[in-house]
Structure formats: C-alpha cells, structure tokens
C-alpha atoms as a PDB file:
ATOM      1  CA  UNK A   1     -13.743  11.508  10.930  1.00  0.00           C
ATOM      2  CA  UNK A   2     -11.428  14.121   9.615  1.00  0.00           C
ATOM      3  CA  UNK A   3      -8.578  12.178   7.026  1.00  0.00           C
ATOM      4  CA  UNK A   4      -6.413  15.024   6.368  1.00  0.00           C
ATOM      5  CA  UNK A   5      -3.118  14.578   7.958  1.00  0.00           C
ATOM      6  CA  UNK A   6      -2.697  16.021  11.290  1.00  0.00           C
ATOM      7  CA  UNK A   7      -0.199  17.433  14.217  1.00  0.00           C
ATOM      8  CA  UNK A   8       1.664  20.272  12.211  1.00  0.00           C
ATOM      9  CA  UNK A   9       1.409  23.752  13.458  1.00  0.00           C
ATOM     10  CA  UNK A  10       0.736  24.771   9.592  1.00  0.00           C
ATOM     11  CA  UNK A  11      -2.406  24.215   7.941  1.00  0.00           C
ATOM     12  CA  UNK A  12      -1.762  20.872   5.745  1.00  0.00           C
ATOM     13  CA  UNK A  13      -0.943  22.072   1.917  1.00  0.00           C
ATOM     14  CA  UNK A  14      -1.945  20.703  -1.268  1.00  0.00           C
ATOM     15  CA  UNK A  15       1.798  20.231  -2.820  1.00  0.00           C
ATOM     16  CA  UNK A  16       5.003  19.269  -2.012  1.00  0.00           C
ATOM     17  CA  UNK A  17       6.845  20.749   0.833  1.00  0.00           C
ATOM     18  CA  UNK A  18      10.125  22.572   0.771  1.00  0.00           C
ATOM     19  CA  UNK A  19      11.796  19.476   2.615  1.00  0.00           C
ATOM     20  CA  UNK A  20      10.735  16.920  -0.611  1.00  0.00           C
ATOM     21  CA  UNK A  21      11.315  19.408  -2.819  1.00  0.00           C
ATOM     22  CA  UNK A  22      14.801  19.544  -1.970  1.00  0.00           C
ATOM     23  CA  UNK A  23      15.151  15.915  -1.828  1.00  0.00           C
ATOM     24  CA  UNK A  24      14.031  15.791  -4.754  1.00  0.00           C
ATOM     25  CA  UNK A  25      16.312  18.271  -5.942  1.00  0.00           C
ATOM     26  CA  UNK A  26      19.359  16.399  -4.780  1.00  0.00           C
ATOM     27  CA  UNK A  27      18.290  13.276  -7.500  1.00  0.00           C
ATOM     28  CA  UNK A  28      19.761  13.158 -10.916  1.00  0.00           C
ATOM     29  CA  UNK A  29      17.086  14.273 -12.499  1.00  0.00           C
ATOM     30  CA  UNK A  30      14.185  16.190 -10.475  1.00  0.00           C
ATOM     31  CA  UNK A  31      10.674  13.921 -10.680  1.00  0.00           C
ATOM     32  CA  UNK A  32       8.703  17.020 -10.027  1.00  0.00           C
ATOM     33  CA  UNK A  33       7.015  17.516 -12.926  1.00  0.00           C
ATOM     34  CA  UNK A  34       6.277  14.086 -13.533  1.00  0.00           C
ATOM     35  CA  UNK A  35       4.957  13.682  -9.779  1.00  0.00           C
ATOM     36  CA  UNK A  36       2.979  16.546 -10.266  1.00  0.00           C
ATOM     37  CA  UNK A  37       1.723  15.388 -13.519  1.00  0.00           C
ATOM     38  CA  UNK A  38       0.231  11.780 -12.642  1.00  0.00           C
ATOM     39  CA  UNK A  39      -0.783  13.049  -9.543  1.00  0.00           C
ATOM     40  CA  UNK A  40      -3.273  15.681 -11.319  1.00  0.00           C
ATOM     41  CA  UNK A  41      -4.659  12.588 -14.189  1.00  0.00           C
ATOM     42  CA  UNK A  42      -5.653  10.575 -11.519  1.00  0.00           C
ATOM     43  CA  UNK A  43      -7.129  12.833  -9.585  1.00  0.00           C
ATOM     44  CA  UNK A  44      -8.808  14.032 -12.931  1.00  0.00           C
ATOM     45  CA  UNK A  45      -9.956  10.326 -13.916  1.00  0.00           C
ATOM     46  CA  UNK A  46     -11.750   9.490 -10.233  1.00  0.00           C
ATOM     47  CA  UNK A  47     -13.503  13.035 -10.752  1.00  0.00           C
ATOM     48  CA  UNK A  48     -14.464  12.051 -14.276  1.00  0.00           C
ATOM     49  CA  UNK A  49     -15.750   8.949 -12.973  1.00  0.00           C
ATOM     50  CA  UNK A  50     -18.881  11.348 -11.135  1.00  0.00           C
ATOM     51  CA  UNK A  51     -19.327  13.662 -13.586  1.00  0.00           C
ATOM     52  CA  UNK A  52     -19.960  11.010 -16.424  1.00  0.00           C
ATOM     53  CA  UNK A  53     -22.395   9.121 -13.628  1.00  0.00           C
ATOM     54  CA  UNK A  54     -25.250  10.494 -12.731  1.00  0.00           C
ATOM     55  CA  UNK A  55     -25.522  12.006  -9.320  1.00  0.00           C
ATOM     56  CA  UNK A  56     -26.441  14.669  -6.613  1.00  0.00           C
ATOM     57  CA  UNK A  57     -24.268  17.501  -6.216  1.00  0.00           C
ATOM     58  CA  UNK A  58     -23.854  16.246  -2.771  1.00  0.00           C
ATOM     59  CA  UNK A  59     -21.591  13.505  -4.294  1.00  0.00           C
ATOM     60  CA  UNK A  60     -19.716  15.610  -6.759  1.00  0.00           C
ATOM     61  CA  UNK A  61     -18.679  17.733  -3.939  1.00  0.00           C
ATOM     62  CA  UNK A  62     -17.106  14.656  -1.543  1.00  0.00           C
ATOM     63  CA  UNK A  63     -15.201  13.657  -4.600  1.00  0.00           C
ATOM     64  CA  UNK A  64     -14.044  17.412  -5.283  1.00  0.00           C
ATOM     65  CA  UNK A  65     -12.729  17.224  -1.166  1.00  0.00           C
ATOM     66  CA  UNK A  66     -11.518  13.489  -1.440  1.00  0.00           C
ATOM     67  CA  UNK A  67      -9.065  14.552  -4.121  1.00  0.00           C
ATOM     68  CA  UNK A  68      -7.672  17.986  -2.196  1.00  0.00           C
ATOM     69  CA  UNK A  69      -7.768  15.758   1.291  1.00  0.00           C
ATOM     70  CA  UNK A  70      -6.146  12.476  -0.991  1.00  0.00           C
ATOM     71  CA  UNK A  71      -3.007  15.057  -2.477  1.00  0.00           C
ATOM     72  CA  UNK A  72      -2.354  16.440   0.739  1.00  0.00           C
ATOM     73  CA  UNK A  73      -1.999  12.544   1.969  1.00  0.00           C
ATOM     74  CA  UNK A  74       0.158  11.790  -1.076  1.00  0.00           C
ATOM     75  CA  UNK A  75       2.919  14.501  -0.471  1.00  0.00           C
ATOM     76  CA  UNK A  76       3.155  14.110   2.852  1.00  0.00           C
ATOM     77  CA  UNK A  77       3.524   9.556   2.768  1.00  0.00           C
ATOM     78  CA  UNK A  78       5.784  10.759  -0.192  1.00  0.00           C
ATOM     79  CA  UNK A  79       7.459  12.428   1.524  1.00  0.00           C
ATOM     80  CA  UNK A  80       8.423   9.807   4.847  1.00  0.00           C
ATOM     81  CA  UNK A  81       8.798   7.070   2.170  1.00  0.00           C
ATOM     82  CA  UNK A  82      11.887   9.095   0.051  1.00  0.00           C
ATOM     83  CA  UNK A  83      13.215   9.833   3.285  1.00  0.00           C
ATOM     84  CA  UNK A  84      12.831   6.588   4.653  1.00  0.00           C
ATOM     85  CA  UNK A  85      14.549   5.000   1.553  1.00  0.00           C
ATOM     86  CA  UNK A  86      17.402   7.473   1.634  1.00  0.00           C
ATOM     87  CA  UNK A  87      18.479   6.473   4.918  1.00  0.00           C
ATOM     88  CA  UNK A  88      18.518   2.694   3.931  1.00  0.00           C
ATOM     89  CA  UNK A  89      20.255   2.936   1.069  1.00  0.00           C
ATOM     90  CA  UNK A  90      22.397   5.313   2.513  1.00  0.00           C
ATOM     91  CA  UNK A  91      22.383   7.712  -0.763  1.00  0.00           C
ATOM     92  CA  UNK A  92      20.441  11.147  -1.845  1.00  0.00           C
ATOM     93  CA  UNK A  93      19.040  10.139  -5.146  1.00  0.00           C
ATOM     94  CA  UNK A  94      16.587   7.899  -5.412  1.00  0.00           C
ATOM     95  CA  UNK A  95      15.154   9.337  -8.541  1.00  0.00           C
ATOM     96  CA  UNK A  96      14.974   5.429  -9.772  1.00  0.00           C
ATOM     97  CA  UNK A  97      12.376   4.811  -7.334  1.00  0.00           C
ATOM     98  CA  UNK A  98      10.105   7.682  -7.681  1.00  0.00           C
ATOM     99  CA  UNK A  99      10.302   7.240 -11.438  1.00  0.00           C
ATOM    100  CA  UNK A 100       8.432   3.978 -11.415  1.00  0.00           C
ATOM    101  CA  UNK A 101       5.409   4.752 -12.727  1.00  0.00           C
ATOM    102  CA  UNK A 102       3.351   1.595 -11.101  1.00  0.00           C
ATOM    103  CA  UNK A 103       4.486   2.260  -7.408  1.00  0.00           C
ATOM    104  CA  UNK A 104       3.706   6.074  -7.945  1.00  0.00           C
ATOM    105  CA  UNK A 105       0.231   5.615  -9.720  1.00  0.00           C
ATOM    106  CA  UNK A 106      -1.040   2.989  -6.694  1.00  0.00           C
ATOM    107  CA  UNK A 107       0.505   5.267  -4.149  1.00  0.00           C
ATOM    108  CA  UNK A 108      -1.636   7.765  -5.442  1.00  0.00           C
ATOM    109  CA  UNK A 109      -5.005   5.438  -5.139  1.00  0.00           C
ATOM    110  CA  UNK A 110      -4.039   4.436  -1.608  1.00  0.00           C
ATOM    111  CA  UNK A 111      -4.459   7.971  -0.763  1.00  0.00           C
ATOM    112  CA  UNK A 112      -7.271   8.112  -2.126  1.00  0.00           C
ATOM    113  CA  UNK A 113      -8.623   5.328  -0.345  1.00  0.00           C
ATOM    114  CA  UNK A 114      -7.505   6.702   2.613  1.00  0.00           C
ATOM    115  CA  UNK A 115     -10.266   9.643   2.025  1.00  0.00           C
ATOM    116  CA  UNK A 116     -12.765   7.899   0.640  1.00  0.00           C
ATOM    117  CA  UNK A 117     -13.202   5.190   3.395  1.00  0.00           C
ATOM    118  CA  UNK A 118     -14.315   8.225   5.729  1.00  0.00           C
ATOM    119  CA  UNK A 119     -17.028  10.273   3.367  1.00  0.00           C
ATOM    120  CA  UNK A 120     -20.605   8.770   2.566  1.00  0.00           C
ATOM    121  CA  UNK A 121     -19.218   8.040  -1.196  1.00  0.00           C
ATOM    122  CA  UNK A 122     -21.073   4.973  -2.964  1.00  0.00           C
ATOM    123  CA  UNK A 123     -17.438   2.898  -2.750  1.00  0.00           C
ATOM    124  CA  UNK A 124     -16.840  -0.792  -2.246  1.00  0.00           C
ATOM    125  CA  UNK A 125     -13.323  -1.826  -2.698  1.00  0.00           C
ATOM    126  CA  UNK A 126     -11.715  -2.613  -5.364  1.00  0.00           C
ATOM    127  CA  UNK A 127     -14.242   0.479  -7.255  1.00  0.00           C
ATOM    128  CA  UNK A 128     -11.324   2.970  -7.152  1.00  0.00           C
ATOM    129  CA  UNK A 129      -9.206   0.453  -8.733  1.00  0.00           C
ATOM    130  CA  UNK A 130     -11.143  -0.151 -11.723  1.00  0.00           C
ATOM    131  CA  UNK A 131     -11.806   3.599 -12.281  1.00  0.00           C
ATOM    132  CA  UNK A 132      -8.254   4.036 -12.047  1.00  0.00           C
ATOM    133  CA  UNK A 133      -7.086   0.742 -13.677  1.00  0.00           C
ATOM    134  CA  UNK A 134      -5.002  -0.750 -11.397  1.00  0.00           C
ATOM    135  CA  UNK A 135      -4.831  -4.794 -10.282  1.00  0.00           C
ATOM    136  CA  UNK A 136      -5.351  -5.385  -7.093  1.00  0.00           C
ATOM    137  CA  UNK A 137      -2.274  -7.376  -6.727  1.00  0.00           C
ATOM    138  CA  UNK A 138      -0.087  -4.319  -7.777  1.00  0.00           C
ATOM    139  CA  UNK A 139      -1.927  -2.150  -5.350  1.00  0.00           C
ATOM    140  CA  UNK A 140      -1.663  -4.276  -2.315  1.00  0.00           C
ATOM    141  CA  UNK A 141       2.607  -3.685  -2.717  1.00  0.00           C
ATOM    142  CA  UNK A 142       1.838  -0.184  -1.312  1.00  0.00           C
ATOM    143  CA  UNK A 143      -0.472  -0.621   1.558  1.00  0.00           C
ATOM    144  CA  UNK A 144       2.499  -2.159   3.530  1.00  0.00           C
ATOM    145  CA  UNK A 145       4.531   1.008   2.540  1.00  0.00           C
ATOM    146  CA  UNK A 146       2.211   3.245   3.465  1.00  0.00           C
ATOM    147  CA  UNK A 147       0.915   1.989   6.893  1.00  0.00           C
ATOM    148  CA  UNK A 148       4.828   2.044   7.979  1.00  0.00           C
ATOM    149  CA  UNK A 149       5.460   5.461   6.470  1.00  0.00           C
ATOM    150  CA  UNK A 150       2.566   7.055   7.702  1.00  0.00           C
ATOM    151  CA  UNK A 151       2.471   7.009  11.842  1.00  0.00           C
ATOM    152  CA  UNK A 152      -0.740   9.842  11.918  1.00  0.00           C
ATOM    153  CA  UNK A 153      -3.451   7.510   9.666  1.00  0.00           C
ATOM    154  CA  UNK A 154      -6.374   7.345  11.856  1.00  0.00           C
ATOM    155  CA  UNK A 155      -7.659   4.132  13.507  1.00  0.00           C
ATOM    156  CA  UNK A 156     -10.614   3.823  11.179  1.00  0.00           C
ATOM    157  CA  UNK A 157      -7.995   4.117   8.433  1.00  0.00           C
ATOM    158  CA  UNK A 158      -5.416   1.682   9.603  1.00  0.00           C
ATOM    159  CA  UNK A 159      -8.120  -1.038   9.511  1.00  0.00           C
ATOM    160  CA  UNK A 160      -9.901  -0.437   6.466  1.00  0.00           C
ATOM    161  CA  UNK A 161      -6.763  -0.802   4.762  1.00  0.00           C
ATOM    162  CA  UNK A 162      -5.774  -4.034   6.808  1.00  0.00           C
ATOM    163  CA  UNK A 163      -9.673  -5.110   5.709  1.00  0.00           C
ATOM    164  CA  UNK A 164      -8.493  -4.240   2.205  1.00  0.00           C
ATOM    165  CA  UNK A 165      -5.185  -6.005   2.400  1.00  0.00           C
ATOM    166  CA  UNK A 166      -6.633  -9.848   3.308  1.00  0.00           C
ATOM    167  CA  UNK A 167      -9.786  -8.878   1.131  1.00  0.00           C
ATOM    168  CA  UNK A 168      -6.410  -8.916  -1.971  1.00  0.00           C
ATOM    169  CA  UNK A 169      -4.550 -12.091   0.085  1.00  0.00           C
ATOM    170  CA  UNK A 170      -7.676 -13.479   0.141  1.00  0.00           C
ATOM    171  CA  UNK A 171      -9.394 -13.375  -3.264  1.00  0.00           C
ATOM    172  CA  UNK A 172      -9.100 -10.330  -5.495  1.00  0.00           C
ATOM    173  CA  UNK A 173      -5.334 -11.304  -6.247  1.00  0.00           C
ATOM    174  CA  UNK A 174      -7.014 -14.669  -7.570  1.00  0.00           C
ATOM    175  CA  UNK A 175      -8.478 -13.755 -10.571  1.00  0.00           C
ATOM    176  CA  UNK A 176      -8.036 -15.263 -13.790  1.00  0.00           C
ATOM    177  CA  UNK A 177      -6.754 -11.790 -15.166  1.00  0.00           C
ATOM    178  CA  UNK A 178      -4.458 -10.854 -12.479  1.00  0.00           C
ATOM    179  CA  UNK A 179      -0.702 -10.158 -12.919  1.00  0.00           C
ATOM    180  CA  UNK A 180       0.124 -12.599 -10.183  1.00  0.00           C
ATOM    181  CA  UNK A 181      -0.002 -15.779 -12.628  1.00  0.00           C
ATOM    182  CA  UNK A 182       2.537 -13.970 -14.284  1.00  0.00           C
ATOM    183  CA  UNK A 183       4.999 -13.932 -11.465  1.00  0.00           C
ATOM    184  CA  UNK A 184       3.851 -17.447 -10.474  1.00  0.00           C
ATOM    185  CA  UNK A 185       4.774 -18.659 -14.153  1.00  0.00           C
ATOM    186  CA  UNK A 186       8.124 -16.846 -14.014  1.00  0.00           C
ATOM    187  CA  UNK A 187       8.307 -18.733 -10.847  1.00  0.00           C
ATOM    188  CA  UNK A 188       8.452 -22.393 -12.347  1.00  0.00           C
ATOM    189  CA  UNK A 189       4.287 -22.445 -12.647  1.00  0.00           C
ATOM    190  CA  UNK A 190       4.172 -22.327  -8.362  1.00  0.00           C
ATOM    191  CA  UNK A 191       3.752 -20.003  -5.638  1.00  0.00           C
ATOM    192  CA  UNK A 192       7.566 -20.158  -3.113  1.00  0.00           C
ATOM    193  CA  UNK A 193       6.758 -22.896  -0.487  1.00  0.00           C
ATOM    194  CA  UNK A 194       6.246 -21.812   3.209  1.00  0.00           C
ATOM    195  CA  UNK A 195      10.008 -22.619   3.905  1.00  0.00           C
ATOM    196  CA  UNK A 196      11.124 -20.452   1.472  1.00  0.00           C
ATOM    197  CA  UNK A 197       9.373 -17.288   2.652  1.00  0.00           C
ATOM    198  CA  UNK A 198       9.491 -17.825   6.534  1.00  0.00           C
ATOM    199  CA  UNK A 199      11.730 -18.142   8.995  1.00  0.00           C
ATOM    200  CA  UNK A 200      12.593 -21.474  11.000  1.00  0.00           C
ATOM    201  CA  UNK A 201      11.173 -19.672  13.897  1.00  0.00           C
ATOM    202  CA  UNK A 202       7.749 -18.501  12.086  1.00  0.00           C
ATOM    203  CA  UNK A 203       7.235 -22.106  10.893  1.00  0.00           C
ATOM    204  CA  UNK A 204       7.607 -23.750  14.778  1.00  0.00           C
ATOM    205  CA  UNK A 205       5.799 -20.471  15.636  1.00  0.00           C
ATOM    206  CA  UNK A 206       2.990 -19.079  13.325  1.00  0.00           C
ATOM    207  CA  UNK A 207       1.915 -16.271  15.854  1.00  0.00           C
ATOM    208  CA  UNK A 208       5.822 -15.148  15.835  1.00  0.00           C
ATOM    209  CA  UNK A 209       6.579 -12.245  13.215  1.00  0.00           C
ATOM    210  CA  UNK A 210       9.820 -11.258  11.774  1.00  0.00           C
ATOM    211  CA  UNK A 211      10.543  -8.728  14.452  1.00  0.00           C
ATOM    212  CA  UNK A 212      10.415 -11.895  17.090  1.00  0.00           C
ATOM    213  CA  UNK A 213      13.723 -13.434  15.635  1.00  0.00           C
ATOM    214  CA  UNK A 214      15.155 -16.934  17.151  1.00  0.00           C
ATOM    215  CA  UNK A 215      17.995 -15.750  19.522  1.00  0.00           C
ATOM    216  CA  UNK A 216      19.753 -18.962  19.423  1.00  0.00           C
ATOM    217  CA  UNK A 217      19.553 -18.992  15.698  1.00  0.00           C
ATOM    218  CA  UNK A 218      22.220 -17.586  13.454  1.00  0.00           C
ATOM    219  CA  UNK A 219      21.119 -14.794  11.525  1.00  0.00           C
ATOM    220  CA  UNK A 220      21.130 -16.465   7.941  1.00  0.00           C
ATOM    221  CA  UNK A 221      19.501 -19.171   9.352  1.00  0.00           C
ATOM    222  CA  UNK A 222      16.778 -17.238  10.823  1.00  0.00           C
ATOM    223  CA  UNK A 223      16.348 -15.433   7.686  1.00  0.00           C
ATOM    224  CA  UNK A 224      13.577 -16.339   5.024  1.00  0.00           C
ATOM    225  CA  UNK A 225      14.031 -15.351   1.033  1.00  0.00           C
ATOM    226  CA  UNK A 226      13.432 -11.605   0.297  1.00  0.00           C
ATOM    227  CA  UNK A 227      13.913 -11.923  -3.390  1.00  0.00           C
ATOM    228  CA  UNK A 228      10.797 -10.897  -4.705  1.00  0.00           C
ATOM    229  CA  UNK A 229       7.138  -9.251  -4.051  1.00  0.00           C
ATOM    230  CA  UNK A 230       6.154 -12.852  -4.864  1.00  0.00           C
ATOM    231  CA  UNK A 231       7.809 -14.378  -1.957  1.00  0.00           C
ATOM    232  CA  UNK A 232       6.382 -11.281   0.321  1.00  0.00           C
ATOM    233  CA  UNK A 233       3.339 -11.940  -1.358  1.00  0.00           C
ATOM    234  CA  UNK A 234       3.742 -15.999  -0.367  1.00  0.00           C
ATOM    235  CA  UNK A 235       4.770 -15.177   3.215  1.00  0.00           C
ATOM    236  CA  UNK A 236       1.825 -13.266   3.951  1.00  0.00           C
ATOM    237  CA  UNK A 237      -0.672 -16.041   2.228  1.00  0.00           C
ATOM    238  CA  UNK A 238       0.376 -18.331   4.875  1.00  0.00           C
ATOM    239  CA  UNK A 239       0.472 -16.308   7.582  1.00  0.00           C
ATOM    240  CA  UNK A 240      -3.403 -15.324   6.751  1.00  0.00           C
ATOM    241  CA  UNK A 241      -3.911 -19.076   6.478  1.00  0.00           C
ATOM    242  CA  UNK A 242      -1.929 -20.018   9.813  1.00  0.00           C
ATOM    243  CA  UNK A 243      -4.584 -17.235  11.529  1.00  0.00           C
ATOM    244  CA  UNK A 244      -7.784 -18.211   9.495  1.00  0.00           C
ATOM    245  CA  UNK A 245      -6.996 -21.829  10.857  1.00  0.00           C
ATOM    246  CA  UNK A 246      -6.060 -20.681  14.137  1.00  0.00           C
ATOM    247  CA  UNK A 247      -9.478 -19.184  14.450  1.00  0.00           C
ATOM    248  CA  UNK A 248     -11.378 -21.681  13.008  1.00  0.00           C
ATOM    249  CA  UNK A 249      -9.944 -24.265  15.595  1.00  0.00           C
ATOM    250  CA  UNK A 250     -10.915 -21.905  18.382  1.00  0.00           C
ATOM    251  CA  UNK A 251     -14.533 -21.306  17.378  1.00  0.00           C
ATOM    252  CA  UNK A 252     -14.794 -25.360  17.188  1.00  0.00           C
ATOM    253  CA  UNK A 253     -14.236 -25.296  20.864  1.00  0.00           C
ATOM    254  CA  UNK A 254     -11.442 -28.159  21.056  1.00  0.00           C
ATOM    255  CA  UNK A 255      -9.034 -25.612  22.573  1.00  0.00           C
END
C-alpha cells in the first residue's frame, strides 16, 4: 500500500511548497528554519534507532523510505492545517502556533506513523514514541488534527490511527508517568464530569455526535465546555465507554 500522498499532477516533494512557504512568509517571524530543523532531528533519531540495533539491510532501507515518504506527509498536513487555522482565526500569522514545539514534534511522529503502519518494520505502537520521546497523551492531540486535515490518508491509514487513538483513550494515557495526572491535578485532582464535556443532546443520545446538534435547543445550551484538551480528552473517554458498553450489551443478546 503506497503512503505517499496522492492526486497531484507533480511528483510529491520532500519540502515545503511554494504555497506554505509563503504563508509562512506572511507570519511575524518565518518558522522555516526551525520547521526544517526539528523535522531533520527526528527523522535523524528514528534512523539512529536502526543503525544502533542490529539488523538486515532490508530494514535499514524501509526506515531510510519511511522518513522521505513521512516528510513528504508532514509538509503537505502542514500545510492544510496553517491554512485551515488561518481561515478560523481569520488572520495570516499564525507563527504562535507553528512555534510550539510539542504540537510540531508529534505532528512529525504521526507522519511517521502514517508510513510505518504500511512497511514490514518490527513496530508496535507506542515504539515510535519512545524512540522519539513523546507521551502518548501529547501525541493523541494530533491524530484528531491530522485525520481532518488530511482528506487523501488511505483506508488502512485512517484506521490504524483510529486503532491507535482508543489504544491512548484506553490505556497508554493511564500510566503512572503520564502528563495527564498533571492536567487532572490542575483540574481539582478529577477528570470534567460527562455534563461538562457533552452536550444535553449527546447525554439523552450517546450515538449522537457534535455535528447532530438538538434543533430545539438553544445554541449555548447545546454546547458542552471547550476549555481545554482535558475536557476533549474527557468527552472522548465517555464516548469510548458509551460504545464499549453499547457493544457489550449487544453481544449479551438482551437486545
């Protein structure tokens, strides 16, 4: 299964293309070099990773082509996300964002997982985190990003990284050394309660989502809390619960 991006004319190039470049241009102060900078110790710490292990060549090689296929991937998401974001906020420079060093660095390993998931490469999630040291919890922010910026991901793709998501909902985002507690601590020592993260009409409704609003609701009303990644993180905790139980009552039979 071929993971570099596809439908352009042009062949797909390792950099950014004249289109970022000039939005990035337009910011205060131009991230290029920075960009290009984290991009290329990344890429150099997952190919350190094989050359310090012992391996075939075979190996070495899929890891040389994961990172070309992975930096192609993370101009190009870059790319629809900036734009994306410029059109929301209705302004041109949004160097702020692309200076954040976290959101950058795990955009850059999502890319990466996007290539690895389709080579023969000796990878079980979370391995690419650890090489790269990133938590979990930090890295599942940007799968959501990604999988709306990025229409052309292939099938395969789209649910390995859903697979990756609940495997972080689920358990890796658990762990005693995660940065979550953190945020829970800041948070009065608890996670936000279902009715703070979820709309009136998700609560009578756990199969509705937030693009099924009440229409005899009024739009505050219908509106859960958006003040944090904890409360997005919350929201879709329960909403993997609300379909793990869902499922579980189905394979009982009673229904």
């Amino acid at each position: 299964m071929a993971t570099v991006p596809q439908g352009n004319q042009e062949k797909p190039r390792f950099g950014p293309s004249d289109r970022l470049l000039a939005m990035f241009r337009a910011c205060c102060r131009d991230p290029i070099e920075g960009i290009k900078a984290r991009l290329k110790c990344m890429l150099h710490m997952f190919l350190l990773h094989h050359w310090d292990n012992v391996g075939n060549e075979k190996t070495k090689e899929l890891a040389v082509k994961c990172c070309g296929e992975a930096g192609i991937w993370y101009y190009r998401i870059l790319e629809n996300l900036v734009s994306q974001e410029r059109k929301r906020l209705g302004i041109s420079d949004i160097s702020g964002i692309l200076e954040v060093d976290l959101i950058q660095r795990c955009l850059v390993a999502c890319c990466l997982e996007i290539t690895i998931c389709s080579k023969p490469l000796p990878y079980d999630f979370p391995l690419l985190l650890q090489i790269l040291k990133l938590a979990p919890y930090h890295f599942w922010r940007v799968i959501e990003l990604v999988l709306r910026a990025e229409a052309g991901l292939p099938n395969a793709v789209i649910t390995h990284l859903a697979q990756v998501d609940e495997k972080v909902l689920e358990s890796l985002a658990w762990t005693s050394d995660s940065p979550l507690w953190e945020e829970i601590r800041a948070n009065e020592g608890h996670l936000p309660t279902c009715q703070q993260v979820m709309s009136p009409a998700q609560l009578e409704d756990p199969k509705r989502t937030d693009l099924q609003p009440e229409q005899n609701l009024p739009e505050a009303v219908n509106r859960p809390q958006r003040s944090s990644g904890l409360h997005l993180f919350a929201r879709k905790v329960y909403t993997l619960m609300g379909r793990r139980l869902r499922e579980a009552v189905l394979h009982t039979g009673y229904f």
